[in-house]
Every structure is written in C-alpha cells, then in structure tokens.
N, C-alpha and C. Protein backbone atom coordinates (compact mmCIF):
# COMPACT_ATOMS: atom_id res chain seq x y z
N UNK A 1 262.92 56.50 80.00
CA UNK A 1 263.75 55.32 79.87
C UNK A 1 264.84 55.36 80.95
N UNK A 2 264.84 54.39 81.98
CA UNK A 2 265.75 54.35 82.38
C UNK A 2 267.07 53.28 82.40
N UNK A 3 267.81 53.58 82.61
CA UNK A 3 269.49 52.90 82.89
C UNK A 3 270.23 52.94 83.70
N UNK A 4 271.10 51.67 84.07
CA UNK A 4 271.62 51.99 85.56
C UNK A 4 273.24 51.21 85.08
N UNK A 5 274.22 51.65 85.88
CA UNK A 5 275.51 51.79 85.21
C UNK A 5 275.86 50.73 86.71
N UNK A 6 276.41 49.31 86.30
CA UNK A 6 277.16 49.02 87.67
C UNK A 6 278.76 48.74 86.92
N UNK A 7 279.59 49.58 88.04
CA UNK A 7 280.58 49.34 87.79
C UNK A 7 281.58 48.03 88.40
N UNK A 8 282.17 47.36 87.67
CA UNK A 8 282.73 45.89 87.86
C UNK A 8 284.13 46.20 87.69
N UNK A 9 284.98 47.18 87.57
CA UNK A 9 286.40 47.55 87.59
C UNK A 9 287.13 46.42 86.55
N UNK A 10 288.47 45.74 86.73
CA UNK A 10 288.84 44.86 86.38
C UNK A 10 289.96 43.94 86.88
N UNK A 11 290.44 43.50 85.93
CA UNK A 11 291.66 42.48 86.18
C UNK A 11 292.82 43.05 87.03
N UNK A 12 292.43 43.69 88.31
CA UNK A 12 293.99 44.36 88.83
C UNK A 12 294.46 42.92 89.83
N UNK A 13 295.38 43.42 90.59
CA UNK A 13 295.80 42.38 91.76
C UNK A 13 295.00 41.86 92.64
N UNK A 14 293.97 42.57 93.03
CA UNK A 14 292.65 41.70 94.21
C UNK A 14 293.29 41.16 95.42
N UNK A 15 294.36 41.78 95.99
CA UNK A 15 294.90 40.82 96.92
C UNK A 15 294.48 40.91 98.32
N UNK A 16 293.46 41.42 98.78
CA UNK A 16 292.64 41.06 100.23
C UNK A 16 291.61 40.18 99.54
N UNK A 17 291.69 39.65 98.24
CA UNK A 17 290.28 38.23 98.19
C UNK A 17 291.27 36.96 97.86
N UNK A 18 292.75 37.44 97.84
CA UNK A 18 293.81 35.85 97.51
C UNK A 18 293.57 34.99 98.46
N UNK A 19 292.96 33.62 97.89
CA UNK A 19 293.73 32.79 97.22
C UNK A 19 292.29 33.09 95.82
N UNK A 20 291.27 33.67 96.46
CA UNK A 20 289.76 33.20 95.25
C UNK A 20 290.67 34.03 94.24
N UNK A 21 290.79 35.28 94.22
CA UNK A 21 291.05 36.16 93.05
C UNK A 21 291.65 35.75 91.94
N UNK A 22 292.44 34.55 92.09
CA UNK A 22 293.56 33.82 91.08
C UNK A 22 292.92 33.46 90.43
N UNK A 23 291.51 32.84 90.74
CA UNK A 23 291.32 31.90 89.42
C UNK A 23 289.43 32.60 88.77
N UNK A 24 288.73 33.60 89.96
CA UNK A 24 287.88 33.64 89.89
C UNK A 24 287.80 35.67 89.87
N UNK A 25 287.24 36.18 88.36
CA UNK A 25 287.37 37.33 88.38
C UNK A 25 286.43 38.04 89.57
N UNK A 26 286.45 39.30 90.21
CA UNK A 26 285.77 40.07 91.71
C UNK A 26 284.69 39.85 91.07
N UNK A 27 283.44 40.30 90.41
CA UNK A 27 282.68 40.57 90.00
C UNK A 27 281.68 39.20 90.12
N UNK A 28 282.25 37.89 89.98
CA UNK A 28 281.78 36.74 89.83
C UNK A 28 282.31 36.00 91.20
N UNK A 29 282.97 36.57 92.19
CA UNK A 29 282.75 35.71 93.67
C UNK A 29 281.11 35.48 94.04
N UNK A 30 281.11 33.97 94.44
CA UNK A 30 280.27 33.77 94.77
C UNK A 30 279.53 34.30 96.30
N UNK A 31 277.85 34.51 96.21
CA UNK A 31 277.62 35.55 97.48
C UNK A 31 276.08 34.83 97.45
N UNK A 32 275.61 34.00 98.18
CA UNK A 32 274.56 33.39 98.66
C UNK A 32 274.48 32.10 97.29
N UNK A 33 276.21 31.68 96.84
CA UNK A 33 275.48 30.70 95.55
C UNK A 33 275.42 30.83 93.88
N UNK A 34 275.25 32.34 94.13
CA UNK A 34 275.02 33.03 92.90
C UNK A 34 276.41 34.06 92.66
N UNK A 35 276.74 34.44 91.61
CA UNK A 35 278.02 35.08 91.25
C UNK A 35 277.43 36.57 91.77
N UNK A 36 278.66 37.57 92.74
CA UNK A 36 277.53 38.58 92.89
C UNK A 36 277.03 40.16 92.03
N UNK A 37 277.29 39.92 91.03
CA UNK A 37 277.06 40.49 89.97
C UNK A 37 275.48 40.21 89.27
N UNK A 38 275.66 38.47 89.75
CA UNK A 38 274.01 38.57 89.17
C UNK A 38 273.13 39.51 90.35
N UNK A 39 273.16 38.82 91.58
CA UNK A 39 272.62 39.86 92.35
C UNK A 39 272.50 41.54 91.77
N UNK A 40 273.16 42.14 91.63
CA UNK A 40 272.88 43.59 91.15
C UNK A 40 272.18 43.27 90.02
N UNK A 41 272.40 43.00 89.25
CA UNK A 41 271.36 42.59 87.90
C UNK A 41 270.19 42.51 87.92
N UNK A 42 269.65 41.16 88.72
CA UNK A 42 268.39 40.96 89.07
C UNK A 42 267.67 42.03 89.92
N UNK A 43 268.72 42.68 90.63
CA UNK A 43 267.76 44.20 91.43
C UNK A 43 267.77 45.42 90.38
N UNK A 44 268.39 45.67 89.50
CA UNK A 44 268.21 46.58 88.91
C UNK A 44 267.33 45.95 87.71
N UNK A 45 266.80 44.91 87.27
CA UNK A 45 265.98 44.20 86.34
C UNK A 45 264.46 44.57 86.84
N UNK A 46 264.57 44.81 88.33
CA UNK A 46 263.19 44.40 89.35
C UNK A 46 262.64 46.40 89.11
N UNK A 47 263.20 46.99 89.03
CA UNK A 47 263.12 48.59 88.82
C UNK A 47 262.22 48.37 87.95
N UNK A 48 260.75 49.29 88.00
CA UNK A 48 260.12 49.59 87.01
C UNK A 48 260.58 50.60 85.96
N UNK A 49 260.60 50.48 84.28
CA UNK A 49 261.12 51.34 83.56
C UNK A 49 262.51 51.11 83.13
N UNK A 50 263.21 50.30 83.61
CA UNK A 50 264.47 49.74 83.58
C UNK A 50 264.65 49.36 81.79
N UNK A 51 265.32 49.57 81.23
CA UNK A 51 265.10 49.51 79.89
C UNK A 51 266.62 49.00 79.37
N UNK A 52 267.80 49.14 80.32
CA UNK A 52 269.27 48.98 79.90
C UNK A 52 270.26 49.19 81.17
N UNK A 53 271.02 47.93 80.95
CA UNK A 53 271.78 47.95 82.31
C UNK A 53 273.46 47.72 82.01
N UNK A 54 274.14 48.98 81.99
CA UNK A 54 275.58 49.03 81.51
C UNK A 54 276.51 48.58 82.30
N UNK A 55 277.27 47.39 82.63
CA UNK A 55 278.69 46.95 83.30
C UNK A 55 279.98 47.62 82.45
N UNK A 56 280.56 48.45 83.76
CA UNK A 56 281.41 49.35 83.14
C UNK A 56 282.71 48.37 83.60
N UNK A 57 283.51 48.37 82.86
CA UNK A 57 284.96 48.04 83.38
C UNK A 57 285.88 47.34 82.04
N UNK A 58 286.91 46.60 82.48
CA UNK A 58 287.66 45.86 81.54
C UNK A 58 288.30 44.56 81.99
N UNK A 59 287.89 43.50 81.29
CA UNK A 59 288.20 42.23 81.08
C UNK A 59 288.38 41.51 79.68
N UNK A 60 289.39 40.89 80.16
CA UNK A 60 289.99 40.10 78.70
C UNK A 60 288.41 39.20 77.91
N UNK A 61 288.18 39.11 76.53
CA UNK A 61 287.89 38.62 76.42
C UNK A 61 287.37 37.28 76.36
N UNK A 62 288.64 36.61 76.65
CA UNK A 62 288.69 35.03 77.15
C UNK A 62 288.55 34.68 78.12
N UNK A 63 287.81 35.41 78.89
CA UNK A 63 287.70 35.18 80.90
C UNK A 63 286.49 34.62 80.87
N UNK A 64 286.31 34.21 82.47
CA UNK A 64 285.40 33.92 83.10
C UNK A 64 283.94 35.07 83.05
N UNK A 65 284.00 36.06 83.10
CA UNK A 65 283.06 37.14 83.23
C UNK A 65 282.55 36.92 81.84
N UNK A 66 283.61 37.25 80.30
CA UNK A 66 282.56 37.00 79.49
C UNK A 66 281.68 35.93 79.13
N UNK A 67 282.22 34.35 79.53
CA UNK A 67 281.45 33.60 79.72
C UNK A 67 279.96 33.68 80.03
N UNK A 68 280.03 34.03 81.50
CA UNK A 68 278.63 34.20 82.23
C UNK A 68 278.30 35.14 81.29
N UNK A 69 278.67 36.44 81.03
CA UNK A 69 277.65 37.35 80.44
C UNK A 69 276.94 36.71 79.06
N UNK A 70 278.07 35.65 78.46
CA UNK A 70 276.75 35.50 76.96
C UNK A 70 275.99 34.41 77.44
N UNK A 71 276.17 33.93 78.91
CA UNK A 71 275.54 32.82 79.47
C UNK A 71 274.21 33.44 79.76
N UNK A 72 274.09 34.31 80.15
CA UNK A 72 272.88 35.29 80.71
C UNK A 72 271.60 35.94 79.63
C-alpha cells in the first residue's frame, strides 16, 4: 500500500506572492488554470498502488482550501 504526503504549509505572510496571497491561500494559486495543488494530486493519483494521499499543514476551517478539498 502505498501513500504519499504533500506538504501545503499554511496561513503565514506569503509576501513574495502579494498582492495574490491576500485573498487566495499558496496551495490553491492558480498554475496552467487549475489550483496547483490539484496538479500534485492528479500525479500522485496516476502512481500505481497509490491507495492514500495525506496534505500536511494548517488552515482555518472556513477558507478557501477547505472548500476545494470537500469540492474534490
């Protein structure tokens, strides 16, 4: 069984991505369209044996990130 751990850090200052960082958590800047978080997702989904895929970090519940994730 395998598992792959991407780490997504959190809510700190982000200030070499200001003005996006204000309103849009790192993890979910957009990168060909798509938030780039899905990107890692979908490549670690594509792994044969892939069975569980852990996002390590911390975000408020009421954000943008958990959105997408129960969107997913």
């Amino acid at each position: 069984m395998l598992k792959a751990v991407i780490l997504i850090g959190g809510p700190q200052k982000g200030t070499r991505f200001r003005p996006l960082s204000f309103e849009v958590p790192k993890p979910l800047f957009p990168v060909a369209g798509v938030p780039m978080i899905q990107h890692h997702i979908e490549a670690c989904a594509q792994v044969p044996g892939m069975q569980e895929i852990l996002l390590i970090g911390f975000y408020q519940p009421d954000e943008a990130l958990t959105q997408f994730l129960e969107a997913a």
